[in-house]
C-alpha atoms as a PDB file:
ATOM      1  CA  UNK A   1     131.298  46.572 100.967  1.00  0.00           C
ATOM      2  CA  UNK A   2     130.859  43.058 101.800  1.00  0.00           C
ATOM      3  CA  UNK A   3     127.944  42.704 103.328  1.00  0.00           C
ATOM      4  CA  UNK A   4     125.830  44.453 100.532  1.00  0.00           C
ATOM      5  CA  UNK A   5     127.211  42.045  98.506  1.00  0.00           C
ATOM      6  CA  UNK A   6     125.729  39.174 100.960  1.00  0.00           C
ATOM      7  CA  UNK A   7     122.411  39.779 100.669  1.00  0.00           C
ATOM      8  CA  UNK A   8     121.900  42.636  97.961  1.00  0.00           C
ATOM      9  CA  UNK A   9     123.576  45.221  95.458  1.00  0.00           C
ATOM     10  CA  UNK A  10     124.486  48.784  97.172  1.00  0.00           C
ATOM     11  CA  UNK A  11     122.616  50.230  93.854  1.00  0.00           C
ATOM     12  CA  UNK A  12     119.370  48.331  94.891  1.00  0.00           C
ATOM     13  CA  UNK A  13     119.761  48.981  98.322  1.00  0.00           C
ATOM     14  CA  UNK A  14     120.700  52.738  98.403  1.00  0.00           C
ATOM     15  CA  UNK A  15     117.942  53.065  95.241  1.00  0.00           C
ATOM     16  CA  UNK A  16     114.636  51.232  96.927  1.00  0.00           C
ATOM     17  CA  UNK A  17     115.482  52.042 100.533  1.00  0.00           C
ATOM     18  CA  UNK A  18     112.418  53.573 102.458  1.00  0.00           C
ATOM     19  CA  UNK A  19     114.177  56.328 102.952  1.00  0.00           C
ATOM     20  CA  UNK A  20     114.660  59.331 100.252  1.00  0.00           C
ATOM     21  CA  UNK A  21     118.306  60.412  99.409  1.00  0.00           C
ATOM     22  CA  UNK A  22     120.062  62.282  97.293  1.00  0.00           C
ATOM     23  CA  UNK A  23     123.625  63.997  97.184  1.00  0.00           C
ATOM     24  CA  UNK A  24     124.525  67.555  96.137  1.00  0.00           C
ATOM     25  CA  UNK A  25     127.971  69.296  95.584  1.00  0.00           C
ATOM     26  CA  UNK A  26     129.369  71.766  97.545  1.00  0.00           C
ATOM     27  CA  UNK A  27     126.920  74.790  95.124  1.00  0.00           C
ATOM     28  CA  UNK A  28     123.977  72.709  96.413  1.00  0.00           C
ATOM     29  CA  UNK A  29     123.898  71.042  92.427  1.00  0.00           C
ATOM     30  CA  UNK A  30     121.745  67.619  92.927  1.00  0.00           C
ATOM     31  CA  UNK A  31     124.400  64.790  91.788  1.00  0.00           C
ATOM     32  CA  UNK A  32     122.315  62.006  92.464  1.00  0.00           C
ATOM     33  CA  UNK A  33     118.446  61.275  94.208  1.00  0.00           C
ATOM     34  CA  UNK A  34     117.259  57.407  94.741  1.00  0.00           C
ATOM     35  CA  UNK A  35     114.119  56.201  93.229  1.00  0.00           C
ATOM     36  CA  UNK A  36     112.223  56.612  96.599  1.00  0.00           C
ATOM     37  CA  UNK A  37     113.004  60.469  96.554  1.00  0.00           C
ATOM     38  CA  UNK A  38     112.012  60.869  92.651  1.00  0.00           C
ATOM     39  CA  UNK A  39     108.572  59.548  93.415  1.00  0.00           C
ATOM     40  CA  UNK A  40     108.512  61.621  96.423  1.00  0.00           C
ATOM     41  CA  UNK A  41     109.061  64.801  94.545  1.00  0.00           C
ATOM     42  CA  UNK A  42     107.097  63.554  90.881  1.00  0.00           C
ATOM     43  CA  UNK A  43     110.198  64.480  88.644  1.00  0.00           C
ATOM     44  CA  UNK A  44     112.254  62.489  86.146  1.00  0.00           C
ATOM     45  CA  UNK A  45     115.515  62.038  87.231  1.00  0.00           C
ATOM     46  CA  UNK A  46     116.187  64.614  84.030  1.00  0.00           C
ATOM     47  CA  UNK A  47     113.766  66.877  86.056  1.00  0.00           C
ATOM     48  CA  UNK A  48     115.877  66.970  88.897  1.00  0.00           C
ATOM     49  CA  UNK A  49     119.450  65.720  88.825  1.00  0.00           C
ATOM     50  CA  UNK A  50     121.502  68.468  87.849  1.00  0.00           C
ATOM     51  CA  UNK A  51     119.523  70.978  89.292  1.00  0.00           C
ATOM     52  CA  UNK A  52     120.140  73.435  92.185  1.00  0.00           C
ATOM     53  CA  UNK A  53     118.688  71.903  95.196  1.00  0.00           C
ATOM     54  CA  UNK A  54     117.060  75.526  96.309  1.00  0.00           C
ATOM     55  CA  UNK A  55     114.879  74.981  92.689  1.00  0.00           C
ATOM     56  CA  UNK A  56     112.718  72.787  94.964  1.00  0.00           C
ATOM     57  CA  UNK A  57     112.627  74.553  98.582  1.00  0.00           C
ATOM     58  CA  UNK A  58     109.647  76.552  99.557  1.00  0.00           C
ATOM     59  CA  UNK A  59     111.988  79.022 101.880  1.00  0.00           C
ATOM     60  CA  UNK A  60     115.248  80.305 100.274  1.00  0.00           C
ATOM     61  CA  UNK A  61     116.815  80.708 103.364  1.00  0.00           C
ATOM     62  CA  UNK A  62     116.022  77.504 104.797  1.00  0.00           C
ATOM     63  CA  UNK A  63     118.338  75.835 101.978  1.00  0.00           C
ATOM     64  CA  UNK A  64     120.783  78.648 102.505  1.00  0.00           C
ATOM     65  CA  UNK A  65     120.985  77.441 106.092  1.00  0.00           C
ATOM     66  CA  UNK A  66     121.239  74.271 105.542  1.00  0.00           C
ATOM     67  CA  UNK A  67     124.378  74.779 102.675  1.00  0.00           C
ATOM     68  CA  UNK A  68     126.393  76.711 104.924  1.00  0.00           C
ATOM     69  CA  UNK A  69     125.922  74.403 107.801  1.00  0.00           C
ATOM     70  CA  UNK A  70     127.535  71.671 105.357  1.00  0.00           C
ATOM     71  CA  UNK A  71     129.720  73.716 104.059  1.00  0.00           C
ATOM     72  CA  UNK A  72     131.022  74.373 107.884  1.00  0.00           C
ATOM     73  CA  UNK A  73     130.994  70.376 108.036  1.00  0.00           C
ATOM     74  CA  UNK A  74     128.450  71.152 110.293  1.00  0.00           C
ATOM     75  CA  UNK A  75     125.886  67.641 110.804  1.00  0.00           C
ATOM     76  CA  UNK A  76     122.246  68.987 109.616  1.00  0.00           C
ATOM     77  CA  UNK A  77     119.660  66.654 112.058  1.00  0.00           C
ATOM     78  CA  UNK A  78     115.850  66.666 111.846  1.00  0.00           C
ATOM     79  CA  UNK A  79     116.123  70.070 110.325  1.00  0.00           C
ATOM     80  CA  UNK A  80     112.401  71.039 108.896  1.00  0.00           C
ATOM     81  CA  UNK A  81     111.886  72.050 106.228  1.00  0.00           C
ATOM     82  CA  UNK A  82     109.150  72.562 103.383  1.00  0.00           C
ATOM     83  CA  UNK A  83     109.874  71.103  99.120  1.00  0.00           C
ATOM     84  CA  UNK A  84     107.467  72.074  96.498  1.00  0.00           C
ATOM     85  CA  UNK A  85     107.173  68.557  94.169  1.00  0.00           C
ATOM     86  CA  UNK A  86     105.916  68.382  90.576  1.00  0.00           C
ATOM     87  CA  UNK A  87     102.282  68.791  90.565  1.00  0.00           C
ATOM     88  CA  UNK A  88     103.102  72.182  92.628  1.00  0.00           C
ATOM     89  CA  UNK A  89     102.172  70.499  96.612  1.00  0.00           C
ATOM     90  CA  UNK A  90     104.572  71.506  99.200  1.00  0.00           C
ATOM     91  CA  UNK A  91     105.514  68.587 101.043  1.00  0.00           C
ATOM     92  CA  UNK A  92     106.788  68.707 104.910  1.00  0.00           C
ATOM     93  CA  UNK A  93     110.026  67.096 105.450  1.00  0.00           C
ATOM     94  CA  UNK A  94     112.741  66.381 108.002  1.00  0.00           C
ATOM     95  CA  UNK A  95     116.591  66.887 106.755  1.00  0.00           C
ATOM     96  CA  UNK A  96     119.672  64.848 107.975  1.00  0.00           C
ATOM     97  CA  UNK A  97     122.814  65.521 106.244  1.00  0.00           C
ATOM     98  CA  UNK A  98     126.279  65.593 106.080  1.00  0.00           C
ATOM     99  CA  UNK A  99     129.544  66.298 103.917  1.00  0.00           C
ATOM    100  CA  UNK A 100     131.763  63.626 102.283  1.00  0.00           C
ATOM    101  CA  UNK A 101     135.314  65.416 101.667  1.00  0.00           C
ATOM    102  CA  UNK A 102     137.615  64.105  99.817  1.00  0.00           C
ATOM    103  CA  UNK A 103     141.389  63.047 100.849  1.00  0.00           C
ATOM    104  CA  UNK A 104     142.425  66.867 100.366  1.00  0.00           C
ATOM    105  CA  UNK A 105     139.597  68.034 102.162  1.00  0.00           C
ATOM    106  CA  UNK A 106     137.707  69.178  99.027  1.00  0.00           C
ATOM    107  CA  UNK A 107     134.092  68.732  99.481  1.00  0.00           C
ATOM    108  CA  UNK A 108     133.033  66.183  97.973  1.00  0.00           C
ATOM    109  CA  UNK A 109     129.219  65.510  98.516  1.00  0.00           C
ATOM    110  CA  UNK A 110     126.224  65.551 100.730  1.00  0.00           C
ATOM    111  CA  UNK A 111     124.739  62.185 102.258  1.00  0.00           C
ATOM    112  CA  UNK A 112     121.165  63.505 102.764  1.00  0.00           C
ATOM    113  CA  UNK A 113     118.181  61.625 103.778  1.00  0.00           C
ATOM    114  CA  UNK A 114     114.815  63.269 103.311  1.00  0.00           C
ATOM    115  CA  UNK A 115     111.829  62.226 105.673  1.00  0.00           C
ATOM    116  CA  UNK A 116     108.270  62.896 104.468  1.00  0.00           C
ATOM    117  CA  UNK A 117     106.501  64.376 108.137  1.00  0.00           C
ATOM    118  CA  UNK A 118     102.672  66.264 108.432  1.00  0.00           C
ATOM    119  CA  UNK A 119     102.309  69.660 108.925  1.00  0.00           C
ATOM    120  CA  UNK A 120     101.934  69.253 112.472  1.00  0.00           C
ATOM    121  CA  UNK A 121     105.452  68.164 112.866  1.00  0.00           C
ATOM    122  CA  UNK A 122     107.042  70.523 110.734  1.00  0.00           C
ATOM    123  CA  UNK A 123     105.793  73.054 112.745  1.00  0.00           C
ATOM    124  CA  UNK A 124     106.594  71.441 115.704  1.00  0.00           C
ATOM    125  CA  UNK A 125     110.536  70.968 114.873  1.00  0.00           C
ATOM    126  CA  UNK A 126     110.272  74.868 113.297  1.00  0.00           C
ATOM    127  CA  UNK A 127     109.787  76.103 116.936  1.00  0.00           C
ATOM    128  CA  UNK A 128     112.645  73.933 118.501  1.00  0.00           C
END
């Protein structure tokens, strides 16, 4: 893309963004996280690339949901939802995701972003 290369490097960009992200495959298998989203969570990148993506949800069925809404190519906004990082803390966070497919339609990845939110807010977008 040109205009990453204008004024920075996708890698730097996608990897010290605000913003966590990582990608899965379509049996929710963590491909890739940026930096931001490692020191979110406390893990290595060993820790946590390559691993199912459910390892790290508090609710089971909360990443169940969200996997079959992807897998429907269904767009995942400002879904809540709670991770449990390293040192064992649950952190409160907002999902957006979607699918990338592939020419043939095979999926492909996930784009996900990952917001940090308080407890408040969590509970808030739970009841919605």
């Amino acid at each position: 893309m040109q205009v990453f290369e204008h004024f920075e490097n996708w890698d730097n960009f996608a990897n010290k963004c605000s913003v966590s992200l990582h990608a899965v495959d379509g049996n929710g298998t963590i491909l890739w996280a940026n930096d931001t989203e490692l020191r979110f969570m406390g893990y290595s990148p060993d820790e946590y690339i390559g691993r199912f993506i459910g390892d790290f949800h508090v609710d089971r069925d909360v990443v169940e949901d969200i996997l079959g809404r992807l897998t429907r190519d269904e767009t995942v906004n400002a879904y809540p939802a709670r991770l449990r990082a390293k040192d064992g803390s649950t952190k409160y966070v907002m999902i957006n995701s979607n699918v990338y497919r592939q020419k043939n339609g095979d999926f492909e990845h996930t784009r996900c972003f990952t917001t940090g939110i308080d407890e408040a807010a969590w509970k808030a977008l739970k009841q919605q």
